[in-house]
Each structure stands twice: as C-alpha cells, then as structure tokens.
PDB file of N, CA and C in Angstrom:
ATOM      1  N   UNK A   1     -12.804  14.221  -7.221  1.00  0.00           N
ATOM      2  CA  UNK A   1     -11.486  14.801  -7.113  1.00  0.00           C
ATOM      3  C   UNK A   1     -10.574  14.328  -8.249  1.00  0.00           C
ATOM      4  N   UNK A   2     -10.760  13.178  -8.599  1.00  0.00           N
ATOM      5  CA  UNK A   2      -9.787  12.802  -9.758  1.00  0.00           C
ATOM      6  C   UNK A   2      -9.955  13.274 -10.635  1.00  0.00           C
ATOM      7  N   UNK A   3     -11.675  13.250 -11.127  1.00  0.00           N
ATOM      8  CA  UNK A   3     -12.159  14.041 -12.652  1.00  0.00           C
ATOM      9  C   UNK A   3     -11.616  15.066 -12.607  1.00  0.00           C
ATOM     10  N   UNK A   4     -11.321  15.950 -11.630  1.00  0.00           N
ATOM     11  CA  UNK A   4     -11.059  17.399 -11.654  1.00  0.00           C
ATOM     12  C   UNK A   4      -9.832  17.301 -11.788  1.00  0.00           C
ATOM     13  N   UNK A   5      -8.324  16.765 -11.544  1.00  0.00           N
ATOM     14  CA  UNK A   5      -7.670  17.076 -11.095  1.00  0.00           C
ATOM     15  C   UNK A   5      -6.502  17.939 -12.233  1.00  0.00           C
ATOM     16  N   UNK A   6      -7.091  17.579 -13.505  1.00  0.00           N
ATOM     17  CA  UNK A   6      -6.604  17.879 -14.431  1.00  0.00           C
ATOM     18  C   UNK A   6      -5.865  17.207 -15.781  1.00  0.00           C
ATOM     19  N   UNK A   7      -5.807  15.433 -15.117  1.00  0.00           N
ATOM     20  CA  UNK A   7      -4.784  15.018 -15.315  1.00  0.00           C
ATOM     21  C   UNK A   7      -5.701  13.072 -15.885  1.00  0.00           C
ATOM     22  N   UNK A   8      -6.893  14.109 -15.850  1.00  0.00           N
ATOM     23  CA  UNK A   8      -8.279  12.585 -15.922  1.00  0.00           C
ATOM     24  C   UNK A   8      -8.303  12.250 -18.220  1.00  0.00           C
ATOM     25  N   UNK A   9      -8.394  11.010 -17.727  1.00  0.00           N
ATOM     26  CA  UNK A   9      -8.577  10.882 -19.025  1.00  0.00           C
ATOM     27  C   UNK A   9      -9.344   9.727 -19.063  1.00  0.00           C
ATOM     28  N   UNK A  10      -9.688  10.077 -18.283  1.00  0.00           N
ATOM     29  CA  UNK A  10     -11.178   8.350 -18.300  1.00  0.00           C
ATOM     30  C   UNK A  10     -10.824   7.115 -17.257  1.00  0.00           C
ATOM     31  N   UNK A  11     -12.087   6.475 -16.867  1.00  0.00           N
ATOM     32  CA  UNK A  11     -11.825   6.152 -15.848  1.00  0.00           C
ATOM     33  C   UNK A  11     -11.176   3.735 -16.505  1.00  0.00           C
ATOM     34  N   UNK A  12     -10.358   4.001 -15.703  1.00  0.00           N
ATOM     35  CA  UNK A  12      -9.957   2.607 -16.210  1.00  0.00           C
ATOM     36  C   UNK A  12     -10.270   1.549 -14.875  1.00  0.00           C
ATOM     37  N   UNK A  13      -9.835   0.264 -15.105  1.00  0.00           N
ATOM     38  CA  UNK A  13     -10.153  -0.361 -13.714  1.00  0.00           C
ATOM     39  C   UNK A  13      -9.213  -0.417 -12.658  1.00  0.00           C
ATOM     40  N   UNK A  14      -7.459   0.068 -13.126  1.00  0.00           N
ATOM     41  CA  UNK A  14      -6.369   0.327 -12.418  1.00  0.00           C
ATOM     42  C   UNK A  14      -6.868   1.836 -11.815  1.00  0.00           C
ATOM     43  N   UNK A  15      -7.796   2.886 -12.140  1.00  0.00           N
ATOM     44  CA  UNK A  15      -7.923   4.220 -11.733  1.00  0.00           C
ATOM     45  C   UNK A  15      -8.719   3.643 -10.319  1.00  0.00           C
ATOM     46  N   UNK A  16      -9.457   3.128 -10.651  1.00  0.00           N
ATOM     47  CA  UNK A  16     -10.861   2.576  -9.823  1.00  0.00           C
ATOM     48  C   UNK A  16      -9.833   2.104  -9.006  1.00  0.00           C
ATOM     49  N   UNK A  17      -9.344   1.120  -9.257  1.00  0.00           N
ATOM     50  CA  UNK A  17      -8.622   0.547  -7.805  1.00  0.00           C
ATOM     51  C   UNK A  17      -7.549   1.351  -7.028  1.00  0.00           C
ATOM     52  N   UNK A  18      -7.288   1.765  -7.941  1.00  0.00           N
ATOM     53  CA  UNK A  18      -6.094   3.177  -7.118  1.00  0.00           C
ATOM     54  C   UNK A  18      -7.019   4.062  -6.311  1.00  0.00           C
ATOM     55  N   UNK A  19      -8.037   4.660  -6.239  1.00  0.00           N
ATOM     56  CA  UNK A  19      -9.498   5.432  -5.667  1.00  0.00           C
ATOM     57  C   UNK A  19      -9.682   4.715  -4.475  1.00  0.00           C
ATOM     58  N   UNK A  20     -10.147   3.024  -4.545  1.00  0.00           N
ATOM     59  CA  UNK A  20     -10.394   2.400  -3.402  1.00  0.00           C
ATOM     60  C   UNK A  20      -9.209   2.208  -2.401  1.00  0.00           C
ATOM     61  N   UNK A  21      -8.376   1.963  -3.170  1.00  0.00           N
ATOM     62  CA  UNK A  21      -6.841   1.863  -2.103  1.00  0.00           C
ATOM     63  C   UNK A  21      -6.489   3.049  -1.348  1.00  0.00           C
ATOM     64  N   UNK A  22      -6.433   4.186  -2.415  1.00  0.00           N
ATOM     65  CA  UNK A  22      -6.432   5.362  -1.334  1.00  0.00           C
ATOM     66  C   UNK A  22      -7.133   5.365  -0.219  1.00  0.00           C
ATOM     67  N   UNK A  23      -8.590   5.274  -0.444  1.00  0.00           N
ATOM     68  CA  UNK A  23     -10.009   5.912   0.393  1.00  0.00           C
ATOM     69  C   UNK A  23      -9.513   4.465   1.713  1.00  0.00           C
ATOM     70  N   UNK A  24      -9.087   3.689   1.363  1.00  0.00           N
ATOM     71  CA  UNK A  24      -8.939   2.565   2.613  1.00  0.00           C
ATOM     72  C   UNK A  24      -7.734   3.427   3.140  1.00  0.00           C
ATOM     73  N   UNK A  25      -6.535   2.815   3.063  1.00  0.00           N
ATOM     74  CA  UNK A  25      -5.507   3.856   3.359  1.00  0.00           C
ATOM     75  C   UNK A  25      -5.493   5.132   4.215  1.00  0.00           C
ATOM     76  N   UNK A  26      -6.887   5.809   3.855  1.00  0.00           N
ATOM     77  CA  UNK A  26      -6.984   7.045   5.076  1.00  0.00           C
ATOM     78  C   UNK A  26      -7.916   6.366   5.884  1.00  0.00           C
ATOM     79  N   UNK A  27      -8.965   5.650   5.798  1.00  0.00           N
ATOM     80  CA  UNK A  27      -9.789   5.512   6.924  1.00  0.00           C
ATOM     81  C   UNK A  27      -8.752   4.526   8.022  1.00  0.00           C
ATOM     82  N   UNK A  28      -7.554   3.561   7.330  1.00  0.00           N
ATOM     83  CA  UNK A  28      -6.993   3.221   8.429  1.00  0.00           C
ATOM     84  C   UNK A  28      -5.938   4.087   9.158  1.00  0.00           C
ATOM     85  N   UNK A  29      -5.397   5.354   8.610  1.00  0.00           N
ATOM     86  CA  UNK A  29      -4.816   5.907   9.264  1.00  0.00           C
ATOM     87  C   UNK A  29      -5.793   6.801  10.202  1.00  0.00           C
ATOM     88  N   UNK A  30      -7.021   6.964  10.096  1.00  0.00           N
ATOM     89  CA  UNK A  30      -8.119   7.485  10.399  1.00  0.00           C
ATOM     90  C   UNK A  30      -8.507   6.896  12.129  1.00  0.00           C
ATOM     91  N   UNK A  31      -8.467   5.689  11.784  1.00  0.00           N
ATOM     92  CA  UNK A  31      -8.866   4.600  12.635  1.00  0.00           C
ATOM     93  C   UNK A  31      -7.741   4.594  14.012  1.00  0.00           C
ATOM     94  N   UNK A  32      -6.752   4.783  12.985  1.00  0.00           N
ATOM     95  CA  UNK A  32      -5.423   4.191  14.478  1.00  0.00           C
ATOM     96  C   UNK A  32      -5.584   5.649  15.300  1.00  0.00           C
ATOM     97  N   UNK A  33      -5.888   7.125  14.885  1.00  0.00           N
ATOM     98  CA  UNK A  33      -6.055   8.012  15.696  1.00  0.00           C
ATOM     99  C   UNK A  33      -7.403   8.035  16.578  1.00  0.00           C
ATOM    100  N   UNK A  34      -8.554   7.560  16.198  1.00  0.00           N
ATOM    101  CA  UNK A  34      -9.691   7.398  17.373  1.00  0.00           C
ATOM    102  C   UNK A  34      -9.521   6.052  17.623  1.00  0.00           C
ATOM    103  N   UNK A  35      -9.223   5.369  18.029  1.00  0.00           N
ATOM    104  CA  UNK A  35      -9.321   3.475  18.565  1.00  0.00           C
ATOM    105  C   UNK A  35     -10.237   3.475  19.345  1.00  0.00           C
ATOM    106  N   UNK A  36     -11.426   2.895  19.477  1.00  0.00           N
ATOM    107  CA  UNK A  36     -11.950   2.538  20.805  1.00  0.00           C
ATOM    108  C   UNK A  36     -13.435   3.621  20.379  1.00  0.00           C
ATOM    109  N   UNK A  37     -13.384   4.388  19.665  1.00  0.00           N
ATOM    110  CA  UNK A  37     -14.259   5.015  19.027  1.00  0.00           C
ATOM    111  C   UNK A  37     -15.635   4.777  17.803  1.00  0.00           C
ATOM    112  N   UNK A  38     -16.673   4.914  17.748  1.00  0.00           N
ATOM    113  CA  UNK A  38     -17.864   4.697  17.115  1.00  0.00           C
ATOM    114  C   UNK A  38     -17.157   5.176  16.041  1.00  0.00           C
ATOM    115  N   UNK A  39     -16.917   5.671  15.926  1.00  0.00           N
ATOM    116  CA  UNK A  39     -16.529   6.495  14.078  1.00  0.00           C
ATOM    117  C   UNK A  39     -15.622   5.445  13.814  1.00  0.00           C
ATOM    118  N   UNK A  40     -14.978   5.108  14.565  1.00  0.00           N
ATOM    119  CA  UNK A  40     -13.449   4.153  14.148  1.00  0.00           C
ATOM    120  C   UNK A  40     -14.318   2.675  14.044  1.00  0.00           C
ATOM    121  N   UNK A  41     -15.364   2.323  14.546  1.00  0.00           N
ATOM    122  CA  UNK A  41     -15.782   0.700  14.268  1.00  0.00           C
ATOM    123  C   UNK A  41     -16.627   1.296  12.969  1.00  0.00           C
ATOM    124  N   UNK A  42     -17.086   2.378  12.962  1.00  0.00           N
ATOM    125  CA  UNK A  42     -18.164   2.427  11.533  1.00  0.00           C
ATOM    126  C   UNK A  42     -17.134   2.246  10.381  1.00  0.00           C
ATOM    127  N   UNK A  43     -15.551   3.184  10.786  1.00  0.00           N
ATOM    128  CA  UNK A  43     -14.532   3.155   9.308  1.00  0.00           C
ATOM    129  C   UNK A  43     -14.283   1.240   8.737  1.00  0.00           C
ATOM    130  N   UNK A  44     -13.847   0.502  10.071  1.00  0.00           N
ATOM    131  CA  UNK A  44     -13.548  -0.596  10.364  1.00  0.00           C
ATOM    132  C   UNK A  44     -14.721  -1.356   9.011  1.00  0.00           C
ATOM    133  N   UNK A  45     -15.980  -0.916   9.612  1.00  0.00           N
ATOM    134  CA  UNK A  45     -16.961  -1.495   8.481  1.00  0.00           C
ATOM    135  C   UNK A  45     -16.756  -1.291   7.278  1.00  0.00           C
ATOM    136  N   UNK A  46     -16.366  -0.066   6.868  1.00  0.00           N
ATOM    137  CA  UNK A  46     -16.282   0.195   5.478  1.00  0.00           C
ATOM    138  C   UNK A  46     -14.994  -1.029   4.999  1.00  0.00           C
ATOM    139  N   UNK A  47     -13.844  -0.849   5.371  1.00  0.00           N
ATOM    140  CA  UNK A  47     -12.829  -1.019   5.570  1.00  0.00           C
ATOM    141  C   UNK A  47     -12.887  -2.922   5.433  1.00  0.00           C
ATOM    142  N   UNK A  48     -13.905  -3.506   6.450  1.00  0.00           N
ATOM    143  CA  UNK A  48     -14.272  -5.068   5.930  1.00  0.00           C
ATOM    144  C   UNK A  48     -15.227  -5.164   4.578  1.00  0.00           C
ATOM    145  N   UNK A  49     -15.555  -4.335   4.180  1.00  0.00           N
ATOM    146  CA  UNK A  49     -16.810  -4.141   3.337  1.00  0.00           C
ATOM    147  C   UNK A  49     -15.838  -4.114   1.834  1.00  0.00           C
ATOM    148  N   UNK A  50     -15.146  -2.918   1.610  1.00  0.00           N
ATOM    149  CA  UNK A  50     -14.213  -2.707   0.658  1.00  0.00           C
ATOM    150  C   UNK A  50     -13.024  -3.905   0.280  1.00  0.00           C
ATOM    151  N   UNK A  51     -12.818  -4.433   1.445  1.00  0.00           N
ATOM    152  CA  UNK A  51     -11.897  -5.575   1.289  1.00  0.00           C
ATOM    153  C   UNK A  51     -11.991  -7.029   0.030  1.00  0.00           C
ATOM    154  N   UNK A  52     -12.749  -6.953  -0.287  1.00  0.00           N
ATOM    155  CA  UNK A  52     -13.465  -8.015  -0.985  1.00  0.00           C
ATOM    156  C   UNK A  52     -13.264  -7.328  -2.589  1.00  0.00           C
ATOM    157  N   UNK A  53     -12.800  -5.915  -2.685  1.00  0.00           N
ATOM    158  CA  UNK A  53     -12.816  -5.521  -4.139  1.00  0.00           C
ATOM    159  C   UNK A  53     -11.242  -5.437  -4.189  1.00  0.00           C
ATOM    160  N   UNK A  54     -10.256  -5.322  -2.877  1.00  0.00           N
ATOM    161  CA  UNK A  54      -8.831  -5.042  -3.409  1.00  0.00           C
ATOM    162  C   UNK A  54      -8.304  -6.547  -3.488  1.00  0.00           C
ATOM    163  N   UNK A  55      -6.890  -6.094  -4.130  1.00  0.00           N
ATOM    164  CA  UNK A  55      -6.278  -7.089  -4.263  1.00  0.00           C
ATOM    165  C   UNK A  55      -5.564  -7.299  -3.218  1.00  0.00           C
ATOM    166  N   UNK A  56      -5.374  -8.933  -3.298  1.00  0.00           N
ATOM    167  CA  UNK A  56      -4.506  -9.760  -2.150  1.00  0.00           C
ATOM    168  C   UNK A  56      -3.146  -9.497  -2.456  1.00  0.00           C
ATOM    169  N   UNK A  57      -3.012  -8.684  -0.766  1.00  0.00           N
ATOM    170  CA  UNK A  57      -1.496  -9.014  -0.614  1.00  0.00           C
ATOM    171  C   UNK A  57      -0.632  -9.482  -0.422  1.00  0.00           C
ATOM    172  N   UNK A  58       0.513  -9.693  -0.460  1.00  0.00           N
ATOM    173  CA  UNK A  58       1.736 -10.944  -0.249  1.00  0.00           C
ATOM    174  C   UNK A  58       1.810 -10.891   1.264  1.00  0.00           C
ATOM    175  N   UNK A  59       1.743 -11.551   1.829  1.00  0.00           N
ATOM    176  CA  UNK A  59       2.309 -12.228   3.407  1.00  0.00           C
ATOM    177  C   UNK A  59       4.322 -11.534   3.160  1.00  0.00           C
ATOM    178  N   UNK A  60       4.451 -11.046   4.583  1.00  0.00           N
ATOM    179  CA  UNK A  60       5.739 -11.203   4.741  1.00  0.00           C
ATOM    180  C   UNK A  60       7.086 -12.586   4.499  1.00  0.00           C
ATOM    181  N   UNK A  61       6.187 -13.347   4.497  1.00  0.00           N
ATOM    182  CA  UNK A  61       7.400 -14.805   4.450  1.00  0.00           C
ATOM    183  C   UNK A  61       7.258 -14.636   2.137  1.00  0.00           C
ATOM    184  N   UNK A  62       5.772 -14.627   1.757  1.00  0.00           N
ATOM    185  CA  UNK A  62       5.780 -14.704   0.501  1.00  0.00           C
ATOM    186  C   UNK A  62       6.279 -13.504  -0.716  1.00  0.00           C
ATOM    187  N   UNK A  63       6.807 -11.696   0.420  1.00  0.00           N
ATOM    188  CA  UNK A  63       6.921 -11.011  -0.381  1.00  0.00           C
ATOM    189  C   UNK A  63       8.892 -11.164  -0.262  1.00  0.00           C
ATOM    190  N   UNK A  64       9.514 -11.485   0.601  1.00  0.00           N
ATOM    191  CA  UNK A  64      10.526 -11.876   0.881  1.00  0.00           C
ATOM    192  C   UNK A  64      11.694 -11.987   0.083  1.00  0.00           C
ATOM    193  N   UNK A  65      10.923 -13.444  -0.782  1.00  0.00           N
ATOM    194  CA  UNK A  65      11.973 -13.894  -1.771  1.00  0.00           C
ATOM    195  C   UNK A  65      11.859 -12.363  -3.114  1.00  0.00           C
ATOM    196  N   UNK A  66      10.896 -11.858  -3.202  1.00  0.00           N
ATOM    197  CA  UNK A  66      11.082 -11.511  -3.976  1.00  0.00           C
ATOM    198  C   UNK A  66      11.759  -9.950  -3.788  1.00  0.00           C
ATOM    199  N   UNK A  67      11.494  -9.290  -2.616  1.00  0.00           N
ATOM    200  CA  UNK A  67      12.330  -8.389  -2.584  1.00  0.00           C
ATOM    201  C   UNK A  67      13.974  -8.180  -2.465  1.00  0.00           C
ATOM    202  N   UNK A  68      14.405  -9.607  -1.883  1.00  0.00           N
ATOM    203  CA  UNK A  68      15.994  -9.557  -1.366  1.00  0.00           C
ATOM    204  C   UNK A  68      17.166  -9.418  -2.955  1.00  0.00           C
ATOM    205  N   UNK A  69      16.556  -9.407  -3.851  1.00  0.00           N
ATOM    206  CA  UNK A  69      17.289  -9.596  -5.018  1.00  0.00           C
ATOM    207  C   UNK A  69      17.065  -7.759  -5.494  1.00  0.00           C
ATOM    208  N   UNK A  70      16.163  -7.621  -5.120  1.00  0.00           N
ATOM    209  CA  UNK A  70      15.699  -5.579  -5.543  1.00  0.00           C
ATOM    210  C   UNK A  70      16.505  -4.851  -4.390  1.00  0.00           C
ATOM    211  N   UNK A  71      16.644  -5.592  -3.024  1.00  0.00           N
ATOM    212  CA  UNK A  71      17.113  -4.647  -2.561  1.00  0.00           C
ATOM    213  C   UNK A  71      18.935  -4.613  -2.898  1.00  0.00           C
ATOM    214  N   UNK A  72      19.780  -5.457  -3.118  1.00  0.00           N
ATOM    215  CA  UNK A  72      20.765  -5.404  -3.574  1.00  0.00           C
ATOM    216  C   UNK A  72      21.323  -4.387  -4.792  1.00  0.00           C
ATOM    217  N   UNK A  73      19.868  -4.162  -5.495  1.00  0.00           N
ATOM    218  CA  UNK A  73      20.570  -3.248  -6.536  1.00  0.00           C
ATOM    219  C   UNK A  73      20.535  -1.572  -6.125  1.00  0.00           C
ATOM    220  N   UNK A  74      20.148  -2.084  -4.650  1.00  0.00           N
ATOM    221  CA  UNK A  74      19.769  -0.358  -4.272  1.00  0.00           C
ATOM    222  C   UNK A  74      20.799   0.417  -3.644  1.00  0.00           C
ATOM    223  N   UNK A  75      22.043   0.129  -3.808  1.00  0.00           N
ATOM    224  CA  UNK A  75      23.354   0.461  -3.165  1.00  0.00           C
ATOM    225  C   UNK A  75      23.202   1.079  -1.704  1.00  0.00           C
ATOM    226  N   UNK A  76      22.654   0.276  -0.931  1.00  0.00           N
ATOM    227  CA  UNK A  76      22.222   0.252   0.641  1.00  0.00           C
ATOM    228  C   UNK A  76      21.272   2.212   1.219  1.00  0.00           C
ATOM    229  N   UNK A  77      20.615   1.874  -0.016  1.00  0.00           N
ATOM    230  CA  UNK A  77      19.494   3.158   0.128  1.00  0.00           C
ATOM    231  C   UNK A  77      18.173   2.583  -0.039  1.00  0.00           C
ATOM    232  N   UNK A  78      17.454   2.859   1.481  1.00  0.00           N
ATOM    233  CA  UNK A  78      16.039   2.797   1.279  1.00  0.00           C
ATOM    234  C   UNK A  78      15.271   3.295   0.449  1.00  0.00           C
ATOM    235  N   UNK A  79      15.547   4.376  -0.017  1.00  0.00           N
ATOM    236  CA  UNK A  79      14.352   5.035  -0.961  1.00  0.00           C
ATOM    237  C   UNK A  79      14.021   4.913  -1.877  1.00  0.00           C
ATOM    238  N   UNK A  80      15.598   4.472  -2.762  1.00  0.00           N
ATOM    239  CA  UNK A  80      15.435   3.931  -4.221  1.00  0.00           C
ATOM    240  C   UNK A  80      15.020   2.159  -4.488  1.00  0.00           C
ATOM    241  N   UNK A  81      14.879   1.631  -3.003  1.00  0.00           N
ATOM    242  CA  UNK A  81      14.666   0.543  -2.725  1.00  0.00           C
ATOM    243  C   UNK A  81      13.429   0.298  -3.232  1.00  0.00           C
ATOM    244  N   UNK A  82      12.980   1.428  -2.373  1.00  0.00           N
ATOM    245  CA  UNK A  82      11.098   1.533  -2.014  1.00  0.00           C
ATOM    246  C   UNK A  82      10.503   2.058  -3.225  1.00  0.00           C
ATOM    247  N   UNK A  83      11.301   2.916  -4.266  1.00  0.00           N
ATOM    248  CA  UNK A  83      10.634   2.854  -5.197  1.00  0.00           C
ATOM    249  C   UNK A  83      10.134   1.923  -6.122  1.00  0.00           C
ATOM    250  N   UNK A  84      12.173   1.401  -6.589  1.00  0.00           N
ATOM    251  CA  UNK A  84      11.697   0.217  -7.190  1.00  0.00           C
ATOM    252  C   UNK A  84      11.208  -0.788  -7.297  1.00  0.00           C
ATOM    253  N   UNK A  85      10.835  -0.726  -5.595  1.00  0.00           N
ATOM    254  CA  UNK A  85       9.885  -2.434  -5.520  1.00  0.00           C
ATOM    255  C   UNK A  85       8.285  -1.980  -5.611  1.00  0.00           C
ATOM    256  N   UNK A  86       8.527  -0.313  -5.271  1.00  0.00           N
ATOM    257  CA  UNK A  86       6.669  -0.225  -5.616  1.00  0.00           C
ATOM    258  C   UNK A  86       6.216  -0.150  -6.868  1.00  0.00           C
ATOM    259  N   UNK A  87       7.394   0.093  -8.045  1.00  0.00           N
ATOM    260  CA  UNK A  87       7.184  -0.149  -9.162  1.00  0.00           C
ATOM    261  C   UNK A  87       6.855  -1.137  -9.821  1.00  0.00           C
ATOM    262  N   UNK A  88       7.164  -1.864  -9.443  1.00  0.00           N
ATOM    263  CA  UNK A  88       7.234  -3.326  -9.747  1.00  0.00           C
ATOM    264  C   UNK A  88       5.842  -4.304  -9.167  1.00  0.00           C
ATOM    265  N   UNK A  89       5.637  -3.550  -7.469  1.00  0.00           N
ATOM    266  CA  UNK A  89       4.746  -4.397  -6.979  1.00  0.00           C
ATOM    267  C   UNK A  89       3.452  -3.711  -6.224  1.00  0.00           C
ATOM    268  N   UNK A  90       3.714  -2.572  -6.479  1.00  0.00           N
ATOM    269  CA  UNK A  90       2.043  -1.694  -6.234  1.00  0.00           C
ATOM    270  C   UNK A  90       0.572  -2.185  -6.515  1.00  0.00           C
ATOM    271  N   UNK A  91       0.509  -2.013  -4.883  1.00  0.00           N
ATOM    272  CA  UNK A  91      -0.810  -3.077  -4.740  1.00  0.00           C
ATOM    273  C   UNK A  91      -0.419  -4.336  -4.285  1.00  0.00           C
ATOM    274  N   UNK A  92       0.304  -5.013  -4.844  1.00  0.00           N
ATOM    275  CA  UNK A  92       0.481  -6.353  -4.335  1.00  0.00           C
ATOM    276  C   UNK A  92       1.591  -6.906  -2.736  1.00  0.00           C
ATOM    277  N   UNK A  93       1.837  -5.934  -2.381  1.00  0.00           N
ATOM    278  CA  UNK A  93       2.962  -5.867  -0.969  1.00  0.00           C
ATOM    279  C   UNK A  93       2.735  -4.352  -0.647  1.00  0.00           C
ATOM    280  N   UNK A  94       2.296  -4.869   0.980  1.00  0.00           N
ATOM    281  CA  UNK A  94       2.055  -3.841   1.590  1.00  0.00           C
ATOM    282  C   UNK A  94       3.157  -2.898   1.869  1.00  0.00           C
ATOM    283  N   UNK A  95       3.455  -1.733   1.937  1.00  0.00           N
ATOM    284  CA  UNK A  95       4.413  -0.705   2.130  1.00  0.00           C
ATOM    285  C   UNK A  95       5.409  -0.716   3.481  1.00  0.00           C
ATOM    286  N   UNK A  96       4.652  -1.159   4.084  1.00  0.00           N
ATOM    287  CA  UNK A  96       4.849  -1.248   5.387  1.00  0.00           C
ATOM    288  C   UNK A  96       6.082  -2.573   5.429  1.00  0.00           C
ATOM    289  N   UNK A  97       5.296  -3.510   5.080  1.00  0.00           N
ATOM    290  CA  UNK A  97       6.044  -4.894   4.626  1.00  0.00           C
ATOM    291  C   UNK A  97       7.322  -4.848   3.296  1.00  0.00           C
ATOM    292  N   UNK A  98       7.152  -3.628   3.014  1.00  0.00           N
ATOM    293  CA  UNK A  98       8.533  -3.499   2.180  1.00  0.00           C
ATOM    294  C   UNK A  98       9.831  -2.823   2.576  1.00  0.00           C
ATOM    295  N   UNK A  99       8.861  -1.557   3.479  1.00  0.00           N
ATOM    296  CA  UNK A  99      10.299  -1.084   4.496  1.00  0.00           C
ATOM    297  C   UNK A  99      10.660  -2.375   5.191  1.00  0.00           C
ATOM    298  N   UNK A 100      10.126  -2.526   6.281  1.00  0.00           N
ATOM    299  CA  UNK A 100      10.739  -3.328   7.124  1.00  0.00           C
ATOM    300  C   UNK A 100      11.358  -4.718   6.744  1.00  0.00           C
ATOM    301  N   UNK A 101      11.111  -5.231   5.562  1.00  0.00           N
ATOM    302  CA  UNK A 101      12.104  -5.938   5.158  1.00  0.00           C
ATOM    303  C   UNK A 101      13.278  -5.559   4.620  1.00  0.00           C
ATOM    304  N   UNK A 102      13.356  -4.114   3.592  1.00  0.00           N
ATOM    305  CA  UNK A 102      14.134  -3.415   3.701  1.00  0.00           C
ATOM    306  C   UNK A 102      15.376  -2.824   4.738  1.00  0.00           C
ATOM    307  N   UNK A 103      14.681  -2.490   5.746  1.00  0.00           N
ATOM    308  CA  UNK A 103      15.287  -2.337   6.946  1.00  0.00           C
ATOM    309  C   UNK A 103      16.580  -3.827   7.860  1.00  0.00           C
ATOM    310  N   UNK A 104      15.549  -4.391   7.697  1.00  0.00           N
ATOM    311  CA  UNK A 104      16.165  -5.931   8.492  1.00  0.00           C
ATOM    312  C   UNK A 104      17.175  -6.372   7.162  1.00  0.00           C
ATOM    313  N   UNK A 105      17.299  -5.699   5.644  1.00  0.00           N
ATOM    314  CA  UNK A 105      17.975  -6.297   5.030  1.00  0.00           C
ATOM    315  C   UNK A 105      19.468  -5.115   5.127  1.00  0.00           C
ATOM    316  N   UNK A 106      19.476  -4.307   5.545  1.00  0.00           N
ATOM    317  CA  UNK A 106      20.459  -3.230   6.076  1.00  0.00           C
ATOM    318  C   UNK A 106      20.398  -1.996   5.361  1.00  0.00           C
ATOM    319  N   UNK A 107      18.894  -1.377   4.980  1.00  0.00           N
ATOM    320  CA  UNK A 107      19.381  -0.431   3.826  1.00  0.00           C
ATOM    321  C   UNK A 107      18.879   0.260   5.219  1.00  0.00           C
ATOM    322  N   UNK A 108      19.125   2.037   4.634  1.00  0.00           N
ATOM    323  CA  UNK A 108      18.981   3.230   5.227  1.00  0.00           C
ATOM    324  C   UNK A 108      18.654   4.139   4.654  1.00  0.00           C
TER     325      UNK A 108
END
C-alpha cells in the first residue's frame, strides 16, 4: 500500500517504523472490539511479537515535564496542542497520553 500510494520514494527506516506502528495501532483497536476472542489473543501475539522492534514510550509521569511548557503556547486549544507535541514527539508519547495530559492541563 505505501509503494503504491503515489507518494513512495524508497523505503527508509523512519518509513518501516511508521508501517509497524500503524499495523499495531489497528490490531489494537481491532482487539478492544472482539475481547475475549481467538482472533483478539492471536492479534495480542502479533502485537507482543512486534513490540520488541518499536520504540519505547515515555511513561505518563516522564512525558509530563515535557509537555506542560508546549501546552502553554497553545492558547488553551487542544488541537494545535496535539499537533505540536506530535511534531516534536511522534513515536515517542503515546497519543492517548498526550490528550489527557492536555486535558487535565485545561485545554479544549
């Protein structure tokens, strides 16, 4: 799908890891809709299996310090929040862990 997409210009090791992050990414949204399901412990496998090639993410107490200074410049808007910290930190802080610190820091 990438080769094709139009937009390929060879494969780098940031492409590669952007590929695996996606393909995890759906099998866990994959997962939270069958729970309790054979397909959902086989994704689970992939999912422990793949883990070992992404990168480590920041813990909530360790992504913290570094977001409370990004979210100030975001004139109490989530979105431009969420960009600029995924700019900055894509891949390395989970999304999830950036709203909700976002959130608890008062943006909207």
């Amino acid at each position: 799908e990438v080769e094709k997409s139009g937009k390929f210009e060879g494969w780098t090791e940031q492409g590669q890891l952007d590929v695996v992050m996606a393909h995890v990414k759906s099998l866990k949204k994959s997962i939270s809709t069958m729970e309790g399901s054979d397909l959902a412990a086989t994704y689970q496998k992939e999912i422990d299996l793949l883990a070992d090639y992404l990168p480590k993410t920041l813990s909530e107490a360790e992504a913290r310090p570094l977001l409370e200074p990004i979210a100030a410049k975001a004139n109490g808007k989530l979105g431009p929040y969420m960009g600029m910290v995924m700019k900055q930190y894509k891949g390395k802080i989970d999304p999830g862990v950036i709203r909700k610190i976002g959130q608890e820091l008062g943006l909207s």
